[in-house]
Protein backbone atom coordinates (compact mmCIF):
# COMPACT_ATOMS: atom_id res chain seq x y z
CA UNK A 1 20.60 81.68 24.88
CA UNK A 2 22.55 83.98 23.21
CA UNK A 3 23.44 83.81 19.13
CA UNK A 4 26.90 82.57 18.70
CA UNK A 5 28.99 85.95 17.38
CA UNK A 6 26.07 88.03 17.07
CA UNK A 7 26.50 91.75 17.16
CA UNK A 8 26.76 91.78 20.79
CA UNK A 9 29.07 89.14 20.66
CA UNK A 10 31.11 88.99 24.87
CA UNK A 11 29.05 92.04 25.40
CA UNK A 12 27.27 90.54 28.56
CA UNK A 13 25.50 93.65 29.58
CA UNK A 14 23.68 96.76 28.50
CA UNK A 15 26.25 99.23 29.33
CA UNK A 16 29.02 97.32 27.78
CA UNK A 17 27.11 97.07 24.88
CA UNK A 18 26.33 101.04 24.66
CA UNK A 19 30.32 101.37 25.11
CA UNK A 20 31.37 98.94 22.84
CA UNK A 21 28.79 100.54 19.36
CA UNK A 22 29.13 103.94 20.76
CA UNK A 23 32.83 103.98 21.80
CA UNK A 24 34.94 102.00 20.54
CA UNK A 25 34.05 100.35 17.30
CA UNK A 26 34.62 102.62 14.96
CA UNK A 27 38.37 104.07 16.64
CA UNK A 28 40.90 103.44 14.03
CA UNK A 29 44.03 101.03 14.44
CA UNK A 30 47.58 101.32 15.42
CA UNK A 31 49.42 98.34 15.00
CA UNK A 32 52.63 99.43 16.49
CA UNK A 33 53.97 95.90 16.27
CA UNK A 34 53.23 93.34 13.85
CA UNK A 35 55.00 90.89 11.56
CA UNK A 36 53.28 91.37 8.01
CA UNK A 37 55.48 90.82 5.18
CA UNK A 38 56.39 94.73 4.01
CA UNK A 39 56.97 93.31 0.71
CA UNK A 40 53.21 92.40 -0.03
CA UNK A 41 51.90 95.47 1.18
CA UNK A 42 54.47 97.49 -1.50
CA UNK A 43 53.76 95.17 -4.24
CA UNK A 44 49.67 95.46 -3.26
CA UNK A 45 49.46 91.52 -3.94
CA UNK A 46 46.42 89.35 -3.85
CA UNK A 47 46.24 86.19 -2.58
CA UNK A 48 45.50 83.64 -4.79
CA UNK A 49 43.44 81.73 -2.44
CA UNK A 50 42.14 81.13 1.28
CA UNK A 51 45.10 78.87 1.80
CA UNK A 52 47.33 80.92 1.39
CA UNK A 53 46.26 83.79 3.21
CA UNK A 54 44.99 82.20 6.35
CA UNK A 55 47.44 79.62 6.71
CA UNK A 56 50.82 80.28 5.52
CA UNK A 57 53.33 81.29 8.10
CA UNK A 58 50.84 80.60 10.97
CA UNK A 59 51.78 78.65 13.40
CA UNK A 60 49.10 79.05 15.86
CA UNK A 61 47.09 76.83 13.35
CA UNK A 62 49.52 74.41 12.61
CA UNK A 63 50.08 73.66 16.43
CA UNK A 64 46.19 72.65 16.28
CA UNK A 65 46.43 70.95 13.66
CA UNK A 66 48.96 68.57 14.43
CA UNK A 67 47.28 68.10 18.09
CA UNK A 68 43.84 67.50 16.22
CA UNK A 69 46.48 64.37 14.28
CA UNK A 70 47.15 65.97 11.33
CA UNK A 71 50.54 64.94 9.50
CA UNK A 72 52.93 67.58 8.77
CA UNK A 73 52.64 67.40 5.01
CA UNK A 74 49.79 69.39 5.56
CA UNK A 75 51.17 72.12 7.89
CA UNK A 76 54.34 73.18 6.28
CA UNK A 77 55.15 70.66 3.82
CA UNK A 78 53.93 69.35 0.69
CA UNK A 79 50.29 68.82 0.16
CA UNK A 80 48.32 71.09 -1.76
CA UNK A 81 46.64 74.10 -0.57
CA UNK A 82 42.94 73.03 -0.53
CA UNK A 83 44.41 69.66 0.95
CA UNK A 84 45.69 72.17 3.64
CA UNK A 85 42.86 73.87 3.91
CA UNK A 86 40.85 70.40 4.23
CA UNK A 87 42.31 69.88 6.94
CA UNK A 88 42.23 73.02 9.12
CA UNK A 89 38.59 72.59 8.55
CA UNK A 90 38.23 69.37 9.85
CA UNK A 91 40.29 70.93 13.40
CA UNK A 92 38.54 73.66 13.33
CA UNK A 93 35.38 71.81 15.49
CA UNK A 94 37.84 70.94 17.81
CA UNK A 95 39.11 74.13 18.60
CA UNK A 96 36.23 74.87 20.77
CA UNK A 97 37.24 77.34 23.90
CA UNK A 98 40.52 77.76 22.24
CA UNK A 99 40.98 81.42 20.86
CA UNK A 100 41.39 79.86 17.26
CA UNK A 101 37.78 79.15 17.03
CA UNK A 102 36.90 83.23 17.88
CA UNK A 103 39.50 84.06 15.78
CA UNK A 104 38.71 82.04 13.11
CA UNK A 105 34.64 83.02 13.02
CA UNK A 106 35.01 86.38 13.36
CA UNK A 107 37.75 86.54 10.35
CA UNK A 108 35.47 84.99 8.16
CA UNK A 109 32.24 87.48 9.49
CA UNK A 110 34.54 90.63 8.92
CA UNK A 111 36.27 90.00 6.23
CA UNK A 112 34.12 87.78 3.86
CA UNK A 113 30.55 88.32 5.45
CA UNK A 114 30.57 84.48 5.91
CA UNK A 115 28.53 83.74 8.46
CA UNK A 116 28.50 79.98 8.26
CA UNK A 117 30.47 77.84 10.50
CA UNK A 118 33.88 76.23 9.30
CA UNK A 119 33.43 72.48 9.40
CA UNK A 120 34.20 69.62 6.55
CA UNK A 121 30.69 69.91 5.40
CA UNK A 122 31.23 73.79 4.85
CA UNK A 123 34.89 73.56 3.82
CA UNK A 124 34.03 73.43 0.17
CA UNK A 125 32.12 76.49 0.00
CA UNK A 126 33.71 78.52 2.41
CA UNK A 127 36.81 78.04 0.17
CA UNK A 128 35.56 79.10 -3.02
CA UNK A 129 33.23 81.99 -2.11
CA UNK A 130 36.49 83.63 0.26
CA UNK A 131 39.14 82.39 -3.05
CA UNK A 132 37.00 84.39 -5.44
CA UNK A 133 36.83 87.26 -3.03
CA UNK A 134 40.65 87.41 -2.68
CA UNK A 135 40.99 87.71 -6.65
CA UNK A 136 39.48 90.76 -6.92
CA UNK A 137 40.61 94.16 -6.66
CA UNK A 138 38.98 94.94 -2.97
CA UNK A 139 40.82 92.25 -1.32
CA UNK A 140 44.04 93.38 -2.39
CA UNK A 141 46.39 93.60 0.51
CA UNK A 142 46.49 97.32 1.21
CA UNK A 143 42.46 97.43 0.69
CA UNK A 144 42.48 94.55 3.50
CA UNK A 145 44.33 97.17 5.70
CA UNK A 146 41.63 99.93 4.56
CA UNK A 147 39.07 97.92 5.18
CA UNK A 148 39.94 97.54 9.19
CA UNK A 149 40.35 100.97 8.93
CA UNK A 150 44.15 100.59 10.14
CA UNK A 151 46.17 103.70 9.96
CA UNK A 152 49.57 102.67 10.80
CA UNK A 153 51.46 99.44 10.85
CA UNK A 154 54.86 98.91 12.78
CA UNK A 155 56.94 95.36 11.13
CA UNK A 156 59.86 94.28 12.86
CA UNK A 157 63.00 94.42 10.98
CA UNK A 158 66.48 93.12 10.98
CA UNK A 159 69.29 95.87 10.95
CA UNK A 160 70.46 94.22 7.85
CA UNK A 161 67.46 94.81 5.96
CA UNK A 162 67.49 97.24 3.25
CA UNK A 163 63.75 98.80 3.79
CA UNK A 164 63.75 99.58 0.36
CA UNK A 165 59.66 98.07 0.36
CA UNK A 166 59.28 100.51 3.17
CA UNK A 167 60.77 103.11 0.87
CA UNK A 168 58.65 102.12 -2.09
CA UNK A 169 54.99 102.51 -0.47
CA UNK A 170 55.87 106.09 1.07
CA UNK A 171 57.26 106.97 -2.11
CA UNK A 172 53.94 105.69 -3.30
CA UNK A 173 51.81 107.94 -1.24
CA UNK A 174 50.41 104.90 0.51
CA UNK A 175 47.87 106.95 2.68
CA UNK A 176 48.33 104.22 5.68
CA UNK A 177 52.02 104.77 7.27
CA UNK A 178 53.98 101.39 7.14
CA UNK A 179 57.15 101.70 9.36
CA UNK A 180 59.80 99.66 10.07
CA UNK A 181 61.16 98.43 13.67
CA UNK A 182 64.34 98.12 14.47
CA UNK A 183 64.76 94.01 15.66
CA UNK A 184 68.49 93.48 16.06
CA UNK A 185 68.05 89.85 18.23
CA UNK A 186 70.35 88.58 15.68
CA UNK A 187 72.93 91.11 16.11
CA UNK A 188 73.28 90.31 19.93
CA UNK A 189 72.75 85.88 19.56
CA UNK A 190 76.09 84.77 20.49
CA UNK A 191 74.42 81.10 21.40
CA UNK A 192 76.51 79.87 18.23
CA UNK A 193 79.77 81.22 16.91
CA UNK A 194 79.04 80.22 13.45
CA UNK A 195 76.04 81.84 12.90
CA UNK A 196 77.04 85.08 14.50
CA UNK A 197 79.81 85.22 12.41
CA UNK A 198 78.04 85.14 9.31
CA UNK A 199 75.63 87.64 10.29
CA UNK A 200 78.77 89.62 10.80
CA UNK A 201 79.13 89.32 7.15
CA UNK A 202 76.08 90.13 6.47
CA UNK A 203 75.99 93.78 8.39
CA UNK A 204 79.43 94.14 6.32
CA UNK A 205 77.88 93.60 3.33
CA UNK A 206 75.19 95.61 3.78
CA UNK A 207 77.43 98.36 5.55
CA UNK A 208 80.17 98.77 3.22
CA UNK A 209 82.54 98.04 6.33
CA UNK A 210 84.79 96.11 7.36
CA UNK A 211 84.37 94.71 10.87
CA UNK A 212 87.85 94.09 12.67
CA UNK A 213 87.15 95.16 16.38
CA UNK A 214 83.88 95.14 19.03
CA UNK A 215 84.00 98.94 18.38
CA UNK A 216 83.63 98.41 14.60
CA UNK A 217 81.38 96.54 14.58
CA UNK A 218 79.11 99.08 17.01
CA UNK A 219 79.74 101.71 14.28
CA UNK A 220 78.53 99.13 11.90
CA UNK A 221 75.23 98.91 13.88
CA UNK A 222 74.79 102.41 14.64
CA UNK A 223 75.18 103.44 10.84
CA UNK A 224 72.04 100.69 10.81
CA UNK A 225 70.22 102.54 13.30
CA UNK A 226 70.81 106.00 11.93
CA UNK A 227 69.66 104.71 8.31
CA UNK A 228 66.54 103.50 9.78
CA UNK A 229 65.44 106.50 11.41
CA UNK A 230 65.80 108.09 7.68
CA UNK A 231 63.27 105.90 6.63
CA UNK A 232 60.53 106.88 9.77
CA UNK A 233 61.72 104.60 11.85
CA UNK A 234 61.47 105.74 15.71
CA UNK A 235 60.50 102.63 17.69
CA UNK A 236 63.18 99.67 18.57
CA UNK A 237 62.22 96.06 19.51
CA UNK A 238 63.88 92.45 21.16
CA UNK A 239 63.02 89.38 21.54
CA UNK A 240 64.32 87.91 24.24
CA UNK A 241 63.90 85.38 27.66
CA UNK A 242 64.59 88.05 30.17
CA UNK A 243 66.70 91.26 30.07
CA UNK A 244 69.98 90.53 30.18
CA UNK A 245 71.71 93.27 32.86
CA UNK A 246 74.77 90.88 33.78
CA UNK A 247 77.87 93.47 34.72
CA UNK A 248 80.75 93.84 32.29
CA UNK A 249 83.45 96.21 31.46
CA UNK A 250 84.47 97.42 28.59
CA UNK A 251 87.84 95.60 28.40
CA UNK A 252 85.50 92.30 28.88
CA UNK A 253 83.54 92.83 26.25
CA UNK A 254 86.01 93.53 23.69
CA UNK A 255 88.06 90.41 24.48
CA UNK A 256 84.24 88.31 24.09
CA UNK A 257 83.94 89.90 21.09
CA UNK A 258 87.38 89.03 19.48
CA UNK A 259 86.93 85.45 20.78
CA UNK A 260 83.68 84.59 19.01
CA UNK A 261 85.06 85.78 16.42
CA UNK A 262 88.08 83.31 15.95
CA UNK A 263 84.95 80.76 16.00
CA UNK A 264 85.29 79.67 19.44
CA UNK A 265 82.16 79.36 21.28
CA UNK A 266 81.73 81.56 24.50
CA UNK A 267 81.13 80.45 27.85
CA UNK A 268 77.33 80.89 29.52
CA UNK A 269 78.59 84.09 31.39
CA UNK A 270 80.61 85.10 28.47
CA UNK A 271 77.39 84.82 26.60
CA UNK A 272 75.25 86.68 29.11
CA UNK A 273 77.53 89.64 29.40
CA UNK A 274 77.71 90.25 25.53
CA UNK A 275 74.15 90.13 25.57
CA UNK A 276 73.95 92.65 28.39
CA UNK A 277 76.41 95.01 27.02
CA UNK A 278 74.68 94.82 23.35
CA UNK A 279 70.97 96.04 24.93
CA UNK A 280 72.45 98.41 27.01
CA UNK A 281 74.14 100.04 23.70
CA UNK A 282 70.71 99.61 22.14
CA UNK A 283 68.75 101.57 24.60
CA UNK A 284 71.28 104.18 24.92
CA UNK A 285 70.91 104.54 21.15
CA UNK A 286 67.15 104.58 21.07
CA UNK A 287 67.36 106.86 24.02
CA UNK A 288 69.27 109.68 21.70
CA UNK A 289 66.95 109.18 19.16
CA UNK A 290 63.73 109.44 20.98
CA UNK A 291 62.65 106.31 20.15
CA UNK A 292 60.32 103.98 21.75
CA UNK A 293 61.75 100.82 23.18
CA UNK A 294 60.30 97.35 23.26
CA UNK A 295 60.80 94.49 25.25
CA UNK A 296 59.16 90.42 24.54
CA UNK A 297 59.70 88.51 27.55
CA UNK A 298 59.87 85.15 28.36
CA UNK A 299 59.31 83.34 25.33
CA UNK A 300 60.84 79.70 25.51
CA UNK A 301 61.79 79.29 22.21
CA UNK A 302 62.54 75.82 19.65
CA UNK A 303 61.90 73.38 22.02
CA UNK A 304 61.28 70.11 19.74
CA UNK A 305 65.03 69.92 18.26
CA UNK A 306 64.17 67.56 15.83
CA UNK A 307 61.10 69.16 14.25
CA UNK A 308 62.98 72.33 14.21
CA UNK A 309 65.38 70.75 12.35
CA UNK A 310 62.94 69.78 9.95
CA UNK A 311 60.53 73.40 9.29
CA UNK A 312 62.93 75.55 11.03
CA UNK A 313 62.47 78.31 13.16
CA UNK A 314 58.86 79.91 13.77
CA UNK A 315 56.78 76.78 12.83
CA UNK A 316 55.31 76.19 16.29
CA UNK A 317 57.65 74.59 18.92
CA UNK A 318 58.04 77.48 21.14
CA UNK A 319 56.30 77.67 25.11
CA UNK A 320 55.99 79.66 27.41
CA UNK A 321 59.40 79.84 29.66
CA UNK A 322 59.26 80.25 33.52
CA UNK A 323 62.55 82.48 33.68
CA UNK A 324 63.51 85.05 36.59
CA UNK A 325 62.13 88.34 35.74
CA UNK A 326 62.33 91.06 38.72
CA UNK A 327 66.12 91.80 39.69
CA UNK A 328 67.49 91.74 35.99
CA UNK A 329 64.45 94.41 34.35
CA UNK A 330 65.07 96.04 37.72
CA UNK A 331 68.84 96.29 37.05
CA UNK A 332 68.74 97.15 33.88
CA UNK A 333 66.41 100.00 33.74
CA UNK A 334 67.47 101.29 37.16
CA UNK A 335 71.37 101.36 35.26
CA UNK A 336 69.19 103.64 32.37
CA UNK A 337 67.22 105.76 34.48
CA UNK A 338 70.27 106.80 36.88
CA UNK A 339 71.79 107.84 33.81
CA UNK A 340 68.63 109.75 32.98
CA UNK A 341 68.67 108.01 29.18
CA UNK A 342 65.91 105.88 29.90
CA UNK A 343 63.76 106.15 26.84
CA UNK A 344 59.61 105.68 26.34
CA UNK A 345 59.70 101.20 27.56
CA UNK A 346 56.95 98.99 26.66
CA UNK A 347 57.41 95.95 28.15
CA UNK A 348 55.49 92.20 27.02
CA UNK A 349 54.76 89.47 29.33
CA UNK A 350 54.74 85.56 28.01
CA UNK A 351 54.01 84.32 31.64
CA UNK A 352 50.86 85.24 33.30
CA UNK A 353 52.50 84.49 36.67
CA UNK A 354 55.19 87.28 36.13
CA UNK A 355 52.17 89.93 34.92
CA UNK A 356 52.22 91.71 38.54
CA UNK A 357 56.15 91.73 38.32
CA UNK A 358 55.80 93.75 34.92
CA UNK A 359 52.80 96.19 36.25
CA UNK A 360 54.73 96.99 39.91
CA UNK A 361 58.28 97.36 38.05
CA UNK A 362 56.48 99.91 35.09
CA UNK A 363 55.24 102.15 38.24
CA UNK A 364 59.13 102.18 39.59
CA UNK A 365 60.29 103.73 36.06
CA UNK A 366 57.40 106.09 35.57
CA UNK A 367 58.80 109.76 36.48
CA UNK A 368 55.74 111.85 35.55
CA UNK A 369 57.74 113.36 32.25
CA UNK A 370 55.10 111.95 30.33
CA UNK A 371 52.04 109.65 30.64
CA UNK A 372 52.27 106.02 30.75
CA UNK A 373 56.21 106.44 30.22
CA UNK A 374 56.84 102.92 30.68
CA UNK A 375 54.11 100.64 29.65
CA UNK A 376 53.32 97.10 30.33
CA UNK A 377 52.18 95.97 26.91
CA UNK A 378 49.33 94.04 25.66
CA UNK A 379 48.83 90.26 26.46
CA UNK A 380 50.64 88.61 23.56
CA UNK A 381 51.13 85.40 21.63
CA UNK A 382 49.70 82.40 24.04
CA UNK A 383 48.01 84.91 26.38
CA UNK A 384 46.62 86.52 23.15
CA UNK A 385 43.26 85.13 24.43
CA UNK A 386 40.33 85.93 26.61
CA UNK A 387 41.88 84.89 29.64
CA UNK A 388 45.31 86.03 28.97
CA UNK A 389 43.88 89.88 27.66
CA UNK A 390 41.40 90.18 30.80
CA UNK A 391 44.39 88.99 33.52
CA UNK A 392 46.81 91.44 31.76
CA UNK A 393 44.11 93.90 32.37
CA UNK A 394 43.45 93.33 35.51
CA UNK A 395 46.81 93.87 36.53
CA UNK A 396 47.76 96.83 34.98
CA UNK A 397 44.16 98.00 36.34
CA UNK A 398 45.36 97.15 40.19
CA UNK A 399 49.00 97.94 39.98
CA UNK A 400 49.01 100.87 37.19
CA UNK A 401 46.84 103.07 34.77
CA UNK A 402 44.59 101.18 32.35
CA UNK A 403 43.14 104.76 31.49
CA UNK A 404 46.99 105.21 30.04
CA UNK A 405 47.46 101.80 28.38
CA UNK A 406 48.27 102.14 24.65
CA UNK A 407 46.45 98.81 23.87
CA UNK A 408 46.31 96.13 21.49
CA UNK A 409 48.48 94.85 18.34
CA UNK A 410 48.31 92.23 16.09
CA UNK A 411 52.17 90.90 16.41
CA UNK A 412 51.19 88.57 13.35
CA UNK A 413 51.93 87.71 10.23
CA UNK A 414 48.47 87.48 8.96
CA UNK A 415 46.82 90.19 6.79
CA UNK A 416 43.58 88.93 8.38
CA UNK A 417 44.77 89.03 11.57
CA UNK A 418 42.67 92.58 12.27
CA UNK A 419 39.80 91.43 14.39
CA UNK A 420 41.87 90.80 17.21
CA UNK A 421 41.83 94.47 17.57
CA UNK A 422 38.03 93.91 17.85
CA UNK A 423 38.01 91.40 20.35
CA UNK A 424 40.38 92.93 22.57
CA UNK A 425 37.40 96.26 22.67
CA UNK A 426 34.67 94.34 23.35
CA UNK A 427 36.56 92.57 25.96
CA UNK A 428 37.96 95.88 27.06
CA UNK A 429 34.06 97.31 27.27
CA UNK A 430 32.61 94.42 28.79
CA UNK A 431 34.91 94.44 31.91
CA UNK A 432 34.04 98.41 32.58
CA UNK A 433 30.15 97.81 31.26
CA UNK A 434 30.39 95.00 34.03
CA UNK A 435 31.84 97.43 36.81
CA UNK A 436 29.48 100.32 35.78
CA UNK A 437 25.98 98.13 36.17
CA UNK A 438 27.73 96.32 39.36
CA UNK A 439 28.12 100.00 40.95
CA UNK A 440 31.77 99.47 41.08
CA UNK A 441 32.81 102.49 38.64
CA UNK A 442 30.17 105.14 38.36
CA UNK A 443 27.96 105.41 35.55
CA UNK A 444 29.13 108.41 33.26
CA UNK A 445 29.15 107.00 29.96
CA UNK A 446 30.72 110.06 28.15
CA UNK A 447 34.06 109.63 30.79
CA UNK A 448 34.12 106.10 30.34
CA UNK A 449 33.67 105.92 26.51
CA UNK A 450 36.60 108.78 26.31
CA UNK A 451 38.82 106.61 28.53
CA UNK A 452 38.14 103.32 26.08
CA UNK A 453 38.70 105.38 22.70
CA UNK A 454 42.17 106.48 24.43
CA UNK A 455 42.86 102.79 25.31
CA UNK A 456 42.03 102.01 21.82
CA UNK A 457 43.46 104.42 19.50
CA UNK A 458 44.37 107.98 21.09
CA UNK A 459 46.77 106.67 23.98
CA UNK A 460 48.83 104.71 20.96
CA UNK A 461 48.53 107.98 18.73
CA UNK A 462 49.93 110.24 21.25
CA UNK A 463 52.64 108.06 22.87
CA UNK A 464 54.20 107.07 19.22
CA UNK A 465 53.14 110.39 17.57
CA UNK A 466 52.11 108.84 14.67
């Protein structure tokens, strides 16, 4: 029987092992997509305890939590934060098989070098000893990042946001690059006239502009875009069910466009077209810029209406969605690449049972300009797991080039988020350390290891040029 997360921790045989120590442990990190608050890294915070670190914002725990039976005061209301923390470590023991308890263990290991196991009896302690670590100077925020040895991180970022923390830490001479991504989902949400509208005012706010026309309020976007790329920005990213590629015309759109802004609501088709029209500007945009495009599909977002009503967006009600995938990402970068402005694509799969649709339609886009041109991206959020990582990989093994895969991310929100990075490799080693000892691959070690260091740090390097 093997120690539970013992060095060779999912390292199931000799050769995965030698790949995993020799190869990939010590590659840096590229988090080309993540969700950390830019303003704590500028301001070099510390957290004042576990709490607030490991729980705030994180949704993955609260969904446990509240399945274990734990009331919502302790999630995202009320209660204090070692109440909170209580609490997560009385789920924790349930968690078994789910990714939190992995997660959650290896966190502690790499960040704390607390080896115990998170349970009420251990709660206490576990507390205290990782609260007094977080006061001190070496668990600052950007010494966290140091300490994973991270050398870039990507947020996502509204076109309305100033980037002025993004301005502060290179103006600092904050050795790890912190870049911002444009995320204009809000710009193209038509679902409610209201809120579109006041986003409008927002962008004119922030733009100086008035916006009186669909074309206006373009320029008022693309002034956005431009200012971004000032500030190092060169990648682009949306969140959305499926990519929108209804047909439109120009004369369509503009009348849309005028309508929601009277405050009448648009019709479903009225609503898809916008939406189509908007991320077709976008790529063409990101296209002229060189920038790298990014695509989260099939997310089925706010389900529980009434909860949402209550925490708001972000707080845990979202599921996977089972939406049509093929003939609209088909459609719409067929429309791109005719036009020969179809920029560097990485798209994300939420559905495992659309992950061959993603890897087959990535090989119809790739036109040998440059490697891996259009990547299908990393498992993320629910497949962000053992199963979901190794099915990803298998498909983009069958149906593509793992050797050209720019590999994992953290898309969280959690400064201690880092070891996913970690599991990902050693799941990544394992599957070829497998293949090599079953005589499936052949056993060249020094090939091998090259190909994992590119899937873990040199692929992501080269493709961003970061």
């Amino acid at each position: 029987m093997k120690p539970f997360l013992d060095k060779n921790f999912l390292l199931e045989t000799q050769t995965a092992e030698k790949l995993y120590h020799d190869f990939a442990a010590e590659m840096p990190i590229i988090d080309y997509h993540c969700h950390l608050p830019v303003e704590q890294i500028a301001n070099d915070i510390n957290f004042e305890n576990l709490t607030q670190i490991w729980l705030y914002g994180d949704h993955y725990k609260w969904r446990a939590m509240r399945t274990n039976g734990v009331d919502e005061s302790y999630c995202t209301g009320d209660k204090s934060d070692y109440k909170k923390f209580e609490k997560w470590a009385e789920t924790v023991p349930y968690t078994l098989r789910n990714p939190l308890y992995h997660w959650t263990h290896l966190e502690l290991q790499r960040y704390f070098d607390v080896h115990e196991i998170l349970n009420p009896e251990s709660a206490k302690r576990i507390y205290d000893e990782c609260t007094k670590k977080l006061q001190t100077k070496e668990y600052s925020v950007r010494n966290l990042l140091r300490k994973m040895n991270v050398k870039v991180v990507c947020t996502t970022d509204d076109p309305t946001d100033l980037l002025e923390y993004h301005q502060k830490i290179k103006d600092d001479g904050f050795e790890i690059k912190v870049l911002p991504a444009f995320r204009p989902d809000k710009a193209m949400n038509v679902d409610d006239a209201a809120t579109f509208n006041n986003y409008v005012k927002k962008l004119e706010t922030v733009g100086g502009a008035s916006v009186t026309s669909f074309q206006s309020y373009l320029d008022a976007l693309k002034q956005r875009h431009d200012f971004f790329a000032t500030i190092g920005c060169s990648v682009s990213d949306h969140g959305v069910e499926y990519i929108f590629a209804e047909s439109y015309t120009n004369d369509e759109i503009d009348s849309i466009f005028n309508k929601i802004r009277s405050g009448s609501e648009l019709s479903e088709e009225e609503n898809l077209k916008f939406k189509s029209a908007m991320l077709y500007t976008f790529a063409i945009w990101d296209w002229e810029k060189g920038w790298i495009q990014q695509y989260h599909i099939g997310a089925f977002r706010n389900n529980n209406l009434r909860k949402l009503k209550l925490s708001g967006p972000d707080t845990g009600w979202d599921s996977i969605g089972d939406f049509p995938q093929g003939k609209s990402m088909a459609k719409f970068l067929g429309r791109l690449d005719s036009e020969d402005k179809l920029t560097k694509t990485i798209i994300y799969n939420l559905n495992p049972g659309d992950n061959e649709v993603v890897a087959t339609m990535a090989g119809n886009f790739n036109d040998g300009s440059v490697p891996g041109k259009i990547q299908f991206g990393s498992a993320w959020w629910f497949l962000d797991q053992k199963d979901g990582m190794t099915k990803q990989i298998n498909a983009l093994s069958n149906m593509g080039l793992l050797s050209r895969f720019v590999g994992m991310l953290t898309d969280s929100r959690s400064f201690l988020s880092y070891p996913r990075h970690e599991y990902f490799r050693r799941l990544l080693c394992n599957l070829f350390g497998e293949e090599i000892e079953n005589g499936e691959l052949p056993n060249d070690i020094k090939w091998t290891g090259k190909i994992i260091q590119d899937i873990c740090f040199n692929n992501a390097k080269n493709y961003f040029g970061w």
